[in-house]
PDB file of N, CA and C in Angstrom:
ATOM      1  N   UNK A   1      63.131  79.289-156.711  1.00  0.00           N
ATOM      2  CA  UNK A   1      62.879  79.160-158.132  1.00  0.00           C
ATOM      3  C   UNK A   1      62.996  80.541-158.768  1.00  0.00           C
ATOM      4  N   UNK A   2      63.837  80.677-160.208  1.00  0.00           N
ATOM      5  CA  UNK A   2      63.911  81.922-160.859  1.00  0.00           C
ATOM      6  C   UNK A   2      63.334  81.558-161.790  1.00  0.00           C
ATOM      7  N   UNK A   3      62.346  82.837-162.497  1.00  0.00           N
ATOM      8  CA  UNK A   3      61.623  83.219-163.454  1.00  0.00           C
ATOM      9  C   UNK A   3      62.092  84.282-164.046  1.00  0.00           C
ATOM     10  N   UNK A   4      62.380  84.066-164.986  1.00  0.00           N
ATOM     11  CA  UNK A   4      63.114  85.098-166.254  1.00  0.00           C
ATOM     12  C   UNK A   4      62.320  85.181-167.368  1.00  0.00           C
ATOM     13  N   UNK A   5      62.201  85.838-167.891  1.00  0.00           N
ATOM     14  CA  UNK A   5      61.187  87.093-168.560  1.00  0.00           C
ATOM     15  C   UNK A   5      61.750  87.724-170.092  1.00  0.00           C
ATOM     16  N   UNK A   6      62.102  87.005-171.054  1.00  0.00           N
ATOM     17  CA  UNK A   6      62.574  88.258-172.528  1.00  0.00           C
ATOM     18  C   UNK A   6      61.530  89.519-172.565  1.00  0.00           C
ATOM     19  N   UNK A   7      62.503  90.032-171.998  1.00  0.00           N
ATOM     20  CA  UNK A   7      61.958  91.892-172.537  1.00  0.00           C
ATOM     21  C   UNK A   7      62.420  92.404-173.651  1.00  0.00           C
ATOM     22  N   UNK A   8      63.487  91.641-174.468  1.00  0.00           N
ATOM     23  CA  UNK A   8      63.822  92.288-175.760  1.00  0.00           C
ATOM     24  C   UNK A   8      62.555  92.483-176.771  1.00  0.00           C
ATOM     25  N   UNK A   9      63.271  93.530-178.033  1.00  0.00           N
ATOM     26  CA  UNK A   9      62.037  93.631-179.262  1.00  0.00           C
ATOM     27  C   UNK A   9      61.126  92.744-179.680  1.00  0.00           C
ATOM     28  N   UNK A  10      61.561  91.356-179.725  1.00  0.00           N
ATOM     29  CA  UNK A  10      60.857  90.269-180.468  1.00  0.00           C
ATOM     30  C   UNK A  10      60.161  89.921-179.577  1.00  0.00           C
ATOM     31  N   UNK A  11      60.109  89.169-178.342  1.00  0.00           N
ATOM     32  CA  UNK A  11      59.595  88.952-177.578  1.00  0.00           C
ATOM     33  C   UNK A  11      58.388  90.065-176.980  1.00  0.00           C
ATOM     34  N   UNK A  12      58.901  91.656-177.108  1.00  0.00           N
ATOM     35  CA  UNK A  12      57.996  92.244-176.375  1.00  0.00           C
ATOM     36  C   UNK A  12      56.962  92.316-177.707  1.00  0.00           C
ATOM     37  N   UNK A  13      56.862  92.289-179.253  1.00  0.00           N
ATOM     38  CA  UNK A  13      55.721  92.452-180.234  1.00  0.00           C
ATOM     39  C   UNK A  13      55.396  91.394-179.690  1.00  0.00           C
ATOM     40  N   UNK A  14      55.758  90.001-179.110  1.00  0.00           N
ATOM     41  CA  UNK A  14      54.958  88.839-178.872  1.00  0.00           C
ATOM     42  C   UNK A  14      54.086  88.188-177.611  1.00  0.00           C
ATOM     43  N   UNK A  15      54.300  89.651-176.714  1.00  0.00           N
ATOM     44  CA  UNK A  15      53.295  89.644-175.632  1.00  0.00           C
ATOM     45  C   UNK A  15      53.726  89.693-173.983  1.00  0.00           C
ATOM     46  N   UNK A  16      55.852  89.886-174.247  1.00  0.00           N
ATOM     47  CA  UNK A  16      56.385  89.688-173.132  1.00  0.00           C
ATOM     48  C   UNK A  16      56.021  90.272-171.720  1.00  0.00           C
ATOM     49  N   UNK A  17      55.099  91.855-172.250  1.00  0.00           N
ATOM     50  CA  UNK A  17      54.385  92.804-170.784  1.00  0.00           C
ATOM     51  C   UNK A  17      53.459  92.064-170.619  1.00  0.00           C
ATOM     52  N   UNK A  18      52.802  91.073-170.960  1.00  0.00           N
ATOM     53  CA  UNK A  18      51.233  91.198-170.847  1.00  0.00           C
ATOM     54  C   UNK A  18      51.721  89.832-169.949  1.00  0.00           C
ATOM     55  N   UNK A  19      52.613  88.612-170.725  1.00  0.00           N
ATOM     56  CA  UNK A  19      53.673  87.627-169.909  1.00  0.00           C
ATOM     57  C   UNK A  19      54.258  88.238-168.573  1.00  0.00           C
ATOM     58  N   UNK A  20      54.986  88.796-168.074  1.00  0.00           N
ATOM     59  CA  UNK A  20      55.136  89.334-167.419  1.00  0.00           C
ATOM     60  C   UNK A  20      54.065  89.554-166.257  1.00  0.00           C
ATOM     61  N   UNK A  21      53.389  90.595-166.570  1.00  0.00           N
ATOM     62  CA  UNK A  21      51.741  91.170-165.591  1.00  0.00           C
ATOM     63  C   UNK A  21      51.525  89.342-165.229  1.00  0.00           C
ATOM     64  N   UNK A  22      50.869  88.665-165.670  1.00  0.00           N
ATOM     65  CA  UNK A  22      50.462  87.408-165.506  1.00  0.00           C
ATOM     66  C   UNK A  22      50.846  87.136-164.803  1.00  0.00           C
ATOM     67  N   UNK A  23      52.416  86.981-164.668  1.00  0.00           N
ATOM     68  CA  UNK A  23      52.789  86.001-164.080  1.00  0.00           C
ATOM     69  C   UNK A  23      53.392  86.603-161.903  1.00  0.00           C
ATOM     70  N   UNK A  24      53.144  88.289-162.444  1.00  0.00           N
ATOM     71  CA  UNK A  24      53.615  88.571-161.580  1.00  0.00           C
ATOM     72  C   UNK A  24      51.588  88.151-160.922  1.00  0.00           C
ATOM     73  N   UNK A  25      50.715  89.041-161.305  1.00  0.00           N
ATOM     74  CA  UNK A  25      49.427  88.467-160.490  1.00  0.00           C
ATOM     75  C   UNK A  25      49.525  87.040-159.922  1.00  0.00           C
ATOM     76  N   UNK A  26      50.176  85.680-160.413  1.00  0.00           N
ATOM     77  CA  UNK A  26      49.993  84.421-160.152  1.00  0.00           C
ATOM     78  C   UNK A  26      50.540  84.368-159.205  1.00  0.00           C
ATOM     79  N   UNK A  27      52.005  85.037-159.293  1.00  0.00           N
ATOM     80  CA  UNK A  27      52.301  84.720-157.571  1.00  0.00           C
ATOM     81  C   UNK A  27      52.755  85.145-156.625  1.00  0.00           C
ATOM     82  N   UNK A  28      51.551  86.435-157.118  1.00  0.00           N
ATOM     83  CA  UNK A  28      51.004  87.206-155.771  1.00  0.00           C
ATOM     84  C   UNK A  28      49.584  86.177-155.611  1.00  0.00           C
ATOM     85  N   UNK A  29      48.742  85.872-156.330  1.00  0.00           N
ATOM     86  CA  UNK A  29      47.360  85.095-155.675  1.00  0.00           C
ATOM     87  C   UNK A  29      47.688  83.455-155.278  1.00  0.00           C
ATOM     88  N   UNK A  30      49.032  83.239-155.531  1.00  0.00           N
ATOM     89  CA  UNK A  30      49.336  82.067-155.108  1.00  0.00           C
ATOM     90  C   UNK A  30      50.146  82.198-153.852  1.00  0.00           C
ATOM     91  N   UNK A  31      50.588  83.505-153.358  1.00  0.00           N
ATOM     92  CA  UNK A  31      51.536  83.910-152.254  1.00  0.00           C
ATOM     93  C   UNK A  31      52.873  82.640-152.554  1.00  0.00           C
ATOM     94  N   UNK A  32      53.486  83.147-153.393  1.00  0.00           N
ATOM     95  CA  UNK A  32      54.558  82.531-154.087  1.00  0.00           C
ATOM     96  C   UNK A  32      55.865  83.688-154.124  1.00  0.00           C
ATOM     97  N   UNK A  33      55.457  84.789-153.225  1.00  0.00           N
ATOM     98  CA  UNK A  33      56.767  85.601-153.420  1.00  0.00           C
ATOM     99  C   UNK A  33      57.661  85.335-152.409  1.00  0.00           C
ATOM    100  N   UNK A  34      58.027  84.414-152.157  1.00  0.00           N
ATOM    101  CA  UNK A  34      58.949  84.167-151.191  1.00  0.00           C
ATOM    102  C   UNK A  34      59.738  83.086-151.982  1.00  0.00           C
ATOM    103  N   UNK A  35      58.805  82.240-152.503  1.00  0.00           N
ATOM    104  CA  UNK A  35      59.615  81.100-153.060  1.00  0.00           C
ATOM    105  C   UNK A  35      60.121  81.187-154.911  1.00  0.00           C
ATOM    106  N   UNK A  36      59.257  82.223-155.443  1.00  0.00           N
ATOM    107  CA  UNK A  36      59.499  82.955-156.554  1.00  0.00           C
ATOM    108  C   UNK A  36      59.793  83.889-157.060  1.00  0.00           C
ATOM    109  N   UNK A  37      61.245  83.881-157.792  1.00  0.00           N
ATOM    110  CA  UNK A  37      61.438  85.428-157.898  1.00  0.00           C
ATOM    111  C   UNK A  37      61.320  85.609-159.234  1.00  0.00           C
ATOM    112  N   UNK A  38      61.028  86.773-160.262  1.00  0.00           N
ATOM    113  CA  UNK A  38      60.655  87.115-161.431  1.00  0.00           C
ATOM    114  C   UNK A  38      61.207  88.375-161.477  1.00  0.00           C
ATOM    115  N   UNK A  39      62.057  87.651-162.560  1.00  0.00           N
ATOM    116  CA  UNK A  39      62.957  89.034-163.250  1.00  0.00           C
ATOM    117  C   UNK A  39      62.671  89.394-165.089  1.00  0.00           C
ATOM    118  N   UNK A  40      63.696  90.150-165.487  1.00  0.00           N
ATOM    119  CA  UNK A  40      63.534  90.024-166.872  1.00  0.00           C
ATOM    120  C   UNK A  40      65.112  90.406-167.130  1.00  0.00           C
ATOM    121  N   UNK A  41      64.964  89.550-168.985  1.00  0.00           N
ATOM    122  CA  UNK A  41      66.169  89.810-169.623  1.00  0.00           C
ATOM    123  C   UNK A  41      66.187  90.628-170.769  1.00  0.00           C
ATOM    124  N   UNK A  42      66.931  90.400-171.256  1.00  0.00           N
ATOM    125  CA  UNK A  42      67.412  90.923-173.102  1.00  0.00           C
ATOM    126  C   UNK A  42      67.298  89.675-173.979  1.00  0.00           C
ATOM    127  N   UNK A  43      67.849  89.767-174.561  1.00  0.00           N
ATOM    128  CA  UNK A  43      67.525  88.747-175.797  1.00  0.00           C
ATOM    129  C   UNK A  43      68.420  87.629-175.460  1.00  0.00           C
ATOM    130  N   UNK A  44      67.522  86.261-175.358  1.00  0.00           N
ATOM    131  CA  UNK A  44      68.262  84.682-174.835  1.00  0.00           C
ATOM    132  C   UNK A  44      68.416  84.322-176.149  1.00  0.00           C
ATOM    133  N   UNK A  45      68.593  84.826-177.531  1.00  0.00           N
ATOM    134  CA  UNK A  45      68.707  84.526-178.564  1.00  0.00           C
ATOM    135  C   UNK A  45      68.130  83.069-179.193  1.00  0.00           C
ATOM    136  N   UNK A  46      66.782  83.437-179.027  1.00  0.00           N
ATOM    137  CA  UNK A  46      65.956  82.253-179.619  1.00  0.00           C
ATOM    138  C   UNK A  46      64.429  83.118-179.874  1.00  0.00           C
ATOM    139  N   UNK A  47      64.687  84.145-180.294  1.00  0.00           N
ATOM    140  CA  UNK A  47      63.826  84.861-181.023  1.00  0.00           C
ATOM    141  C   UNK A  47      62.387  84.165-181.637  1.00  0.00           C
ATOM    142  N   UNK A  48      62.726  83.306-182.399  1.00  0.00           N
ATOM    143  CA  UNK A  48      61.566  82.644-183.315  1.00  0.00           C
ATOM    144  C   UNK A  48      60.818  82.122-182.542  1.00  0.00           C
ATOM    145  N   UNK A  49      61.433  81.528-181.137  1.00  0.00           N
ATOM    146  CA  UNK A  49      60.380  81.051-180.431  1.00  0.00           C
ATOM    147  C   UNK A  49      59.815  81.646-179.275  1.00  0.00           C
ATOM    148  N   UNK A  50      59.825  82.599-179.161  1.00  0.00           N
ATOM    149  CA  UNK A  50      59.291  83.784-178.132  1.00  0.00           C
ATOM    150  C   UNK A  50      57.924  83.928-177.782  1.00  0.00           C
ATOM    151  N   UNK A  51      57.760  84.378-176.341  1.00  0.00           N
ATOM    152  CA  UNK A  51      58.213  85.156-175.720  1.00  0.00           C
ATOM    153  C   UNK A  51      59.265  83.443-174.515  1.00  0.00           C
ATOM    154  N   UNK A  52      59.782  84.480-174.583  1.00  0.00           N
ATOM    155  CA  UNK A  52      61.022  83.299-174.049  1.00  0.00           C
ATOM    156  C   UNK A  52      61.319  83.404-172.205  1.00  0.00           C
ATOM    157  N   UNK A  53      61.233  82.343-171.734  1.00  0.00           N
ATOM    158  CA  UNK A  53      60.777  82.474-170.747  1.00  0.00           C
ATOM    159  C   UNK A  53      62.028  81.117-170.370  1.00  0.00           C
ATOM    160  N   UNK A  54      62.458  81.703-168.735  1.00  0.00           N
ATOM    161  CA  UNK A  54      63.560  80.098-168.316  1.00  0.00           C
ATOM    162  C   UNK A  54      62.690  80.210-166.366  1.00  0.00           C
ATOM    163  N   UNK A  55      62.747  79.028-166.541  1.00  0.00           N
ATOM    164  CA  UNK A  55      62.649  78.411-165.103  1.00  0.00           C
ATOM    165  C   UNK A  55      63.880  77.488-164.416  1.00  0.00           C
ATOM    166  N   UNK A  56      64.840  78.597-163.689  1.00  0.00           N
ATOM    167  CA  UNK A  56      65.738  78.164-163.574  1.00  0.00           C
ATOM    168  C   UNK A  56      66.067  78.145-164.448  1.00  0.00           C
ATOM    169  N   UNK A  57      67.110  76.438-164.889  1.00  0.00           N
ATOM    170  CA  UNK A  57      67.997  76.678-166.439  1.00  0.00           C
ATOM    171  C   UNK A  57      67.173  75.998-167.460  1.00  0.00           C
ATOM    172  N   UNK A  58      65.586  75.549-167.698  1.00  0.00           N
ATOM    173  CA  UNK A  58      64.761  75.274-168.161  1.00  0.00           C
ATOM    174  C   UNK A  58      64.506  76.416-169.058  1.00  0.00           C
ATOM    175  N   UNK A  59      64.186  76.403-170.416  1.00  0.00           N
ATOM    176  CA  UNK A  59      63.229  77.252-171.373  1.00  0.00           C
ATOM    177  C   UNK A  59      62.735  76.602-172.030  1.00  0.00           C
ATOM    178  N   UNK A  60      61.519  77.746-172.181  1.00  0.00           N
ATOM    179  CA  UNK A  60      60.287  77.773-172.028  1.00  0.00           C
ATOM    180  C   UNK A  60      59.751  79.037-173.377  1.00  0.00           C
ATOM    181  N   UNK A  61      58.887  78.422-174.376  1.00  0.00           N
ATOM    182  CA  UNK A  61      58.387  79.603-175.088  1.00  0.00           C
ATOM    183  C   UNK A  61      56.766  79.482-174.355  1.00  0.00           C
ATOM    184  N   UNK A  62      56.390  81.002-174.528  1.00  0.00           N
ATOM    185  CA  UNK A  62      55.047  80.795-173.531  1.00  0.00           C
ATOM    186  C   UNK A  62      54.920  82.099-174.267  1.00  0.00           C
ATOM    187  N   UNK A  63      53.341  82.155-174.586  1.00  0.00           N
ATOM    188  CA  UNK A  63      52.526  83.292-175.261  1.00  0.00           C
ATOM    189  C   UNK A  63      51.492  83.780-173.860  1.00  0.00           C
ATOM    190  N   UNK A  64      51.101  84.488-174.279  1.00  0.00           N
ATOM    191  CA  UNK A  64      49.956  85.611-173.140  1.00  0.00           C
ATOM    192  C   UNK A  64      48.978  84.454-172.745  1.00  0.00           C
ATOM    193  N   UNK A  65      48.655  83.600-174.283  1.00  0.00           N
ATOM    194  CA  UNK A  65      47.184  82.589-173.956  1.00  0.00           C
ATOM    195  C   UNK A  65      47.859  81.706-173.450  1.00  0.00           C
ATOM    196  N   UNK A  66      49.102  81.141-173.356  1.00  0.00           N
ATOM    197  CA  UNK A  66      49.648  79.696-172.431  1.00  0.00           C
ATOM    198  C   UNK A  66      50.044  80.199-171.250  1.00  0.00           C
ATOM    199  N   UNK A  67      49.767  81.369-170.782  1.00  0.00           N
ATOM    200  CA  UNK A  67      51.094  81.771-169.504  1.00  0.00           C
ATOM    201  C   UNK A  67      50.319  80.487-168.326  1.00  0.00           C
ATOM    202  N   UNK A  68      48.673  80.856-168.219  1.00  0.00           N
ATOM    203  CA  UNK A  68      48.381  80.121-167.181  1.00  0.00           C
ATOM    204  C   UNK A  68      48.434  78.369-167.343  1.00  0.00           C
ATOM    205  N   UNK A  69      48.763  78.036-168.206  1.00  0.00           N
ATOM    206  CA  UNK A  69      49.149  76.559-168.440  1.00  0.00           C
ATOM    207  C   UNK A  69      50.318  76.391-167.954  1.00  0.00           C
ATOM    208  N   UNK A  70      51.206  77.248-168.312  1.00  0.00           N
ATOM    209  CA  UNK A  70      52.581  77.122-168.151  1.00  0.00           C
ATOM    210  C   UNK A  70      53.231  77.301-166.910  1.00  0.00           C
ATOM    211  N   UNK A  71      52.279  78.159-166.196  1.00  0.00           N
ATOM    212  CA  UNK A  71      52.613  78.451-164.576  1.00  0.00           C
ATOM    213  C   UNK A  71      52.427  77.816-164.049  1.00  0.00           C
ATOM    214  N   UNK A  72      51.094  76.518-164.167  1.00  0.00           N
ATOM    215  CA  UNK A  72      50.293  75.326-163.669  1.00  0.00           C
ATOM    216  C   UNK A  72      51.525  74.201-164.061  1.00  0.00           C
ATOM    217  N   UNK A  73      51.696  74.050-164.696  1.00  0.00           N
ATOM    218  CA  UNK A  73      53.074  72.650-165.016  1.00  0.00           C
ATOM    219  C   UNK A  73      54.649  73.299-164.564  1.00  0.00           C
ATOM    220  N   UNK A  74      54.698  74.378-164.708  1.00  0.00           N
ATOM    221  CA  UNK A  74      56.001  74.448-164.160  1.00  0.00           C
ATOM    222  C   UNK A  74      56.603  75.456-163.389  1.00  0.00           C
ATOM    223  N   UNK A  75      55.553  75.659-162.290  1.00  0.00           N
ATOM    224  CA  UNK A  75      55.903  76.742-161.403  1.00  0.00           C
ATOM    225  C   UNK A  75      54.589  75.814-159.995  1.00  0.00           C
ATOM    226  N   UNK A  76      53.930  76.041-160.099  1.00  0.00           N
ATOM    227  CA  UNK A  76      53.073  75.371-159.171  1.00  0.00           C
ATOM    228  C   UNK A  76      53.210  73.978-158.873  1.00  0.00           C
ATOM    229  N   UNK A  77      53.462  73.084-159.976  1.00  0.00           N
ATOM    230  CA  UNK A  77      53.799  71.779-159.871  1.00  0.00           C
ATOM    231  C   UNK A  77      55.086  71.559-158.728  1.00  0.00           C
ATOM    232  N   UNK A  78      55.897  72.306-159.280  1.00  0.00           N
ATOM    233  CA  UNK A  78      57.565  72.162-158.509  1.00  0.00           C
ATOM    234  C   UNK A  78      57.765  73.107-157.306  1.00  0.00           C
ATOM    235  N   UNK A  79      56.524  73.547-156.868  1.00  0.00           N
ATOM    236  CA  UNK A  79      57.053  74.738-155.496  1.00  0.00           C
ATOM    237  C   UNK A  79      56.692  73.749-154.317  1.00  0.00           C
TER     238      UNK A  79
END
């Protein structure tokens, strides 16, 4: 499973480091680094709805306060 990450401008005023940190702690305490890899991009050009996030070819807008919802339905659910 790939986890991709907007690191562009819009995304990062909207919480993309703090997205990021999260998600890398989750799966390290889920020992998910084997089956999860987490990268980051530039701009997936969907700005308005940021911080923009793909699972696999799935996207995903996810803020700092949804990351752990969002990791629970679509990262833990499917590993």
């Amino acid at each position: 499973m790939k986890i991709t990450v907007c690191i562009g401008s819009s995304c990062h005023i909207k919480g993309s480091r703090q997205v990021v940190e999260q998600l890398q702690y989750l799966i390290s305490k889920n020992n998910l680094g084997d089956k999860v890899e987490l990268g980051g991009t530039f701009c997936m050009g969907k700005c308005q709805q940021g911080v923009c996030v793909t699972v696999d070819d799935g996207f995903h807008s996810v803020t700092p306060d949804t990351v752990d919802s969002f990791f629970a339905q679509e990262v833990l659910a499917k590993v």
